[in-house]
Protein backbone atom coordinates (compact mmCIF):
# COMPACT_ATOMS: atom_id res chain seq x y z
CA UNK A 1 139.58 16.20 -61.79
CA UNK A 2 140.95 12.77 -61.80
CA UNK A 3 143.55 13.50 -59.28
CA UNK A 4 140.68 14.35 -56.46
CA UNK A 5 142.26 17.87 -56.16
CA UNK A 6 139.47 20.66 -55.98
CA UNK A 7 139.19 22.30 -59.48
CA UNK A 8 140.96 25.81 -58.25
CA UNK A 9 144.05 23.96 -56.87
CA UNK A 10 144.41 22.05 -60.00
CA UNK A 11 146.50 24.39 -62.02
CA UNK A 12 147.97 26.17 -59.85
CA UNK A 13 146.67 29.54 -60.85
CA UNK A 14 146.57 32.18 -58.13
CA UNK A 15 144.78 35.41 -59.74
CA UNK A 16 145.37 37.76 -56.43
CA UNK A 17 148.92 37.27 -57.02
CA UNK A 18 150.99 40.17 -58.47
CA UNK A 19 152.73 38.92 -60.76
CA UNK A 20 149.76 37.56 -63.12
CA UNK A 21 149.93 38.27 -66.60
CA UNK A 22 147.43 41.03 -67.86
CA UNK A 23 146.34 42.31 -71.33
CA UNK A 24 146.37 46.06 -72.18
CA UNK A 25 143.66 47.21 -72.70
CA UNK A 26 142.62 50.38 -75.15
CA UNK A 27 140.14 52.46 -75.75
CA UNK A 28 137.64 51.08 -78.51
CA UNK A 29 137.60 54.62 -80.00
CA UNK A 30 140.45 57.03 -80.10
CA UNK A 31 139.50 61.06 -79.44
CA UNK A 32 139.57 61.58 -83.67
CA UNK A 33 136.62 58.35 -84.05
CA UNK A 34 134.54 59.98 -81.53
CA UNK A 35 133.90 63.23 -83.21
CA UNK A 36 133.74 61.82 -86.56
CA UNK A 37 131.06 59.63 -84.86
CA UNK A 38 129.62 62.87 -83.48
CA UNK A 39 129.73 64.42 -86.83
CA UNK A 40 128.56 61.80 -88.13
CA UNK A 41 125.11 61.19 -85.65
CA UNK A 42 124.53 64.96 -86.19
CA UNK A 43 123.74 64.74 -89.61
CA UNK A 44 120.22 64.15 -90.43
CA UNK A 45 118.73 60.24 -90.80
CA UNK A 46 121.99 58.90 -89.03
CA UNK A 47 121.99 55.88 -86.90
CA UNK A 48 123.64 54.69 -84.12
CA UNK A 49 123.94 51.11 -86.04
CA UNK A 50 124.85 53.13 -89.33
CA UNK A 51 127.50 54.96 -87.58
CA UNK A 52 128.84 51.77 -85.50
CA UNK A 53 128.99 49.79 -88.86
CA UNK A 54 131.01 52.16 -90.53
CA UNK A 55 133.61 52.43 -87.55
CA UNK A 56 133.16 48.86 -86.83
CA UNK A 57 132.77 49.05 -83.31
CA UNK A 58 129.55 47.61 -81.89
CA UNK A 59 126.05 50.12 -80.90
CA UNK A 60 126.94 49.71 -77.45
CA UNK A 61 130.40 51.37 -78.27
CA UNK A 62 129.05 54.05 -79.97
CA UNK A 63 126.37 54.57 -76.76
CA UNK A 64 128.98 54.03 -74.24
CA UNK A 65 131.70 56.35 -75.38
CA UNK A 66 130.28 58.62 -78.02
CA UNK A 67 126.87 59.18 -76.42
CA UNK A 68 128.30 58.57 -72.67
CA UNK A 69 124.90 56.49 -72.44
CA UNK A 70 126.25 53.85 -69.74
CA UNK A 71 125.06 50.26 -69.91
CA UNK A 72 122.34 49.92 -67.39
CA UNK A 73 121.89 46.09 -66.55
């Protein structure tokens, strides 16, 4: 900021370039943790925050992927 060069320009950092680093990302719950989540929400008195706790993935997780509830905004 000090140099007077607008803040994008400062470092240099391009990210529609190809070559920019990216992290992989995974799934937050493999095939097996989504019917033992199933199983799990099937049996009576489950929650979803019960069920999310115990796989420690977050309720939205659990709606997302297990109950293919998308996040409406």
């Amino acid at each position: 900021m000090t140099s007077g060069q607008p803040y994008d320009d400062a470092f240099g950092y391009d990210p529609a370039t190809h070559d920019v680093p990216t992290r992989p990302r995974r799934a937050p719950l493999d095939e097996a943790q989504i019917a033992q989540a199933r199983d799990m929400l099937a049996t009576p008195g489950a929650t979803v925050t019960a069920t999310a706790h115990r796989l420690g993935v977050s309720t939205q997780t659990i709606y997302r992927h297990v109950l293919h509830r998308p996040w409406n905004r």
